[in-house]
Protein backbone atom coordinates (compact mmCIF):
# COMPACT_ATOMS: atom_id res chain seq x y z
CA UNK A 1 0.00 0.00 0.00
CA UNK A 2 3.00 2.56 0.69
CA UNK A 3 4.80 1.34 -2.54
CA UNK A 4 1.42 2.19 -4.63
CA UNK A 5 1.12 5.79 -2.58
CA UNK A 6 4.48 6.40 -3.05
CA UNK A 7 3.65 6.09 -7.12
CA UNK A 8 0.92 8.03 -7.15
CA UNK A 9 2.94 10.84 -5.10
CA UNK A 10 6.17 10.52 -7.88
CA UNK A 11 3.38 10.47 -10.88
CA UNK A 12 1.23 13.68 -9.23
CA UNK A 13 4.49 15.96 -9.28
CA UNK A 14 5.75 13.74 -12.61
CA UNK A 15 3.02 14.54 -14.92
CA UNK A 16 2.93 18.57 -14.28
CA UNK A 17 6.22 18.83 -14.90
CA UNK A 18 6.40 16.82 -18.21
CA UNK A 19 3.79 18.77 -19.31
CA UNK A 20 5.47 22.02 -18.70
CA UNK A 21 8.65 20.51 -20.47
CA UNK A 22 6.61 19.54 -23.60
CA UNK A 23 5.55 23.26 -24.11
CA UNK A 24 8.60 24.77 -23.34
CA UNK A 25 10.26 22.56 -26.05
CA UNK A 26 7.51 22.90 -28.88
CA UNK A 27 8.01 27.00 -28.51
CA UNK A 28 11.56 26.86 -29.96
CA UNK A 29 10.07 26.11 -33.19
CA UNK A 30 8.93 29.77 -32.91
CA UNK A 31 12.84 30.92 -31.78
CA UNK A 32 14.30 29.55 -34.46
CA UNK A 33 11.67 30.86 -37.26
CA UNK A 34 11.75 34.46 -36.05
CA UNK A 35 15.52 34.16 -36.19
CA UNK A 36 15.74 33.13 -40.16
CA UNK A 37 13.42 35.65 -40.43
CA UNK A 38 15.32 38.60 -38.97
CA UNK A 39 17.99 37.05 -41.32
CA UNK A 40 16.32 37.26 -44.38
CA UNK A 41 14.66 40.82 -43.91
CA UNK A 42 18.25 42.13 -43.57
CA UNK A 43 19.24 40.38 -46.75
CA UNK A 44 16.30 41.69 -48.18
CA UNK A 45 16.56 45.18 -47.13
CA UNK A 46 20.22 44.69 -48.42
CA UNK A 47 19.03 43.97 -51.96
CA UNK A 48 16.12 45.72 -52.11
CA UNK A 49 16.59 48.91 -49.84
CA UNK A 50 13.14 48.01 -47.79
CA UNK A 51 11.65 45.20 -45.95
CA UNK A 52 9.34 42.58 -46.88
CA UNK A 53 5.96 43.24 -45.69
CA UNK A 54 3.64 39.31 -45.32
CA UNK A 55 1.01 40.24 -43.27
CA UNK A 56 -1.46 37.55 -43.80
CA UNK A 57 -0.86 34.30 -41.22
CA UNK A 58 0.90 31.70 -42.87
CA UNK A 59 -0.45 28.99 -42.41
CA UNK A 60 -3.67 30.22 -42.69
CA UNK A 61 -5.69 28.28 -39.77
CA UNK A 62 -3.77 28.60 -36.19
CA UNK A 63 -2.26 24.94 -35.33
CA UNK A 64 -3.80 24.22 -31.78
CA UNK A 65 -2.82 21.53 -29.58
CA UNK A 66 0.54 21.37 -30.47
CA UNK A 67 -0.62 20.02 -33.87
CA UNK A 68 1.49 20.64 -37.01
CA UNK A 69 -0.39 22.13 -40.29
CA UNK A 70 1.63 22.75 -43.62
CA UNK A 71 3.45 26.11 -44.05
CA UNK A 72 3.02 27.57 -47.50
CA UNK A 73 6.23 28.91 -49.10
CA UNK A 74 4.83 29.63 -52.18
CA UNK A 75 2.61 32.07 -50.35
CA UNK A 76 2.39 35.61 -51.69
CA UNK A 77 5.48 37.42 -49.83
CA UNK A 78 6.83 34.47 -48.03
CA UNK A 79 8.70 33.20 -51.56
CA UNK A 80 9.76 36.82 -51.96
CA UNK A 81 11.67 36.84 -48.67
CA UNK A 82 12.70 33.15 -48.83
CA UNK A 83 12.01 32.24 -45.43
CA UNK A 84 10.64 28.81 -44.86
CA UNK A 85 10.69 26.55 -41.76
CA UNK A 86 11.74 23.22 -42.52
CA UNK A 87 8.41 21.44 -42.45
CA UNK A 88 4.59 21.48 -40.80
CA UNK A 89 4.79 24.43 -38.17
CA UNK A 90 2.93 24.47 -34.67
CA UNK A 91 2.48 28.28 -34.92
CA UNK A 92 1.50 30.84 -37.49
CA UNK A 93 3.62 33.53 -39.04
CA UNK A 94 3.63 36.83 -40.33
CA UNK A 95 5.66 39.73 -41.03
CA UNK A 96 4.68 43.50 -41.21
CA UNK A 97 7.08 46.48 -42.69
CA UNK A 98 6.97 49.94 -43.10
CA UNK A 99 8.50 52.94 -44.40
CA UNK A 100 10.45 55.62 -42.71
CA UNK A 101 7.31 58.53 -41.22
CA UNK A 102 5.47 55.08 -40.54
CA UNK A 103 4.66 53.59 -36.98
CA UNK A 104 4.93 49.80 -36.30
CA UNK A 105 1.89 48.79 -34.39
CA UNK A 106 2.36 47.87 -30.49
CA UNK A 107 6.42 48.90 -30.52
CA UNK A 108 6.59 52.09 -27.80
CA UNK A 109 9.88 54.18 -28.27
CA UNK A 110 10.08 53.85 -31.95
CA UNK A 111 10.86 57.61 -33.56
CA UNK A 112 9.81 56.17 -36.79
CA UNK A 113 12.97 57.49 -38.59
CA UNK A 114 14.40 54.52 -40.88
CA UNK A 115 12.70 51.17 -42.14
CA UNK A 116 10.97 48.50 -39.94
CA UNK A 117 9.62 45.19 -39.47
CA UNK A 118 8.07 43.02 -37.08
CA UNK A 119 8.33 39.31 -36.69
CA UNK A 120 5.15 37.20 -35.56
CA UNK A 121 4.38 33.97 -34.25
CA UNK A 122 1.02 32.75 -32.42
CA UNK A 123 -0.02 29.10 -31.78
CA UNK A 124 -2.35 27.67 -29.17
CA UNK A 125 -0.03 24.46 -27.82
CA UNK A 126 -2.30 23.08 -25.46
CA UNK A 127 -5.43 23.55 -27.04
CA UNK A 128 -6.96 25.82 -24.10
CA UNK A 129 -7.75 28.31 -26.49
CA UNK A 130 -5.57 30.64 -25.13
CA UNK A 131 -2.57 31.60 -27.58
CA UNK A 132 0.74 32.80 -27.07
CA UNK A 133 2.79 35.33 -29.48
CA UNK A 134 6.10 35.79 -29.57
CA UNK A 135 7.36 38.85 -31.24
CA UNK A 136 11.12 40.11 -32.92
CA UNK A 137 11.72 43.64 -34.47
CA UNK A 138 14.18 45.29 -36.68
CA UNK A 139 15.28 47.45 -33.81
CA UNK A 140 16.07 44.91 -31.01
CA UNK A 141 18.17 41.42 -30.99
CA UNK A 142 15.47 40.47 -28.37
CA UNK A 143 12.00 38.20 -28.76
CA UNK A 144 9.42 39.78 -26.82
CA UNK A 145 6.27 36.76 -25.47
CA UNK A 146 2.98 38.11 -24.71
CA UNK A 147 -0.54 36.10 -24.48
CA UNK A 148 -3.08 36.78 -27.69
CA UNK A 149 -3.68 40.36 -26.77
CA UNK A 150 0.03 41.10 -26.64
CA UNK A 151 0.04 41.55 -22.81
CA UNK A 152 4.23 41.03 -22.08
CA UNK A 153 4.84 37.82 -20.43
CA UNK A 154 8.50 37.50 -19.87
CA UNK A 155 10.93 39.64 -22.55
CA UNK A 156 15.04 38.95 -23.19
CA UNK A 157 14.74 35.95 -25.51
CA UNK A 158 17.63 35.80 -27.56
């Protein structure tokens, strides 16, 4: 009887803690994806003397669950840039630009003096209906987490 409550002690504080691990792991997907990004607006900007503006979600519906759905690459804007993550993604994507006199939405302290862009990703890994973005800009080396309304969670990603 003490061996099976011992178990179900080790399996109460087990499972939480697995769980926790499983999200934290599935978000790098996100990390990653916002870095080639970054990469491939500066190459862009480099070539083109502006940024690549894809602001429709790609893919199209929001993965949930920590399901995968198909990324289109082929997707107007996304072949331009060249970015593509190497398969089925658990979050959506999108990135806005804008010209110099132009404001990025939700980025305080900008003076709006030279090109931007933003970097998005939103996904709903547990399937709570609750969804997480993460968030990298043209002006910072940081990745900035909020929930779906863009309420900060934790900032400093790198």
């Amino acid at each position: 009887m003490v061996v099976v409550a011992v178990i179900g002690i080790l399996a109460a504080v087990a499972i939480p803690s697995f769980q926790s691990y499983m999200q934290r792991s599935r978000t790098a997907e996100a990390v990653v994806f916002l870095g080639e990004i970054k990469q491939r607006q500066e190459a862009y900007r480099a070539e083109f003397g502006q940024y690549c503006n894809v602001p429709a979600w790609n893919p199209a519906a929001m993965p949930t669950g920590g399901d995968k759905i198909g990324f289109d690459a082929t997707a107007a804007g996304w072949a331009q840039l060249g970015a593509n993550p190497d398969g089925a993604t658990r979050f959506q994507y999108r990135t806005l630009a804008g010209a110099p006199g132009t404001t990025p939405p939700g980025v305080a302290g900008y003076d709006g003096s030279d090109f931007w862009w933003i970097g998005q990703a939103r996904g709903d890994l547990d399937g709570d209906g609750q969804t997480v973005t993460f968030e990298n800009y043209s002006a910072s080396n940081n990745i900035f987490i909020g929930d779906g309304s863009m309420n900060y969670l934790a900032q400093g990603w790198e």
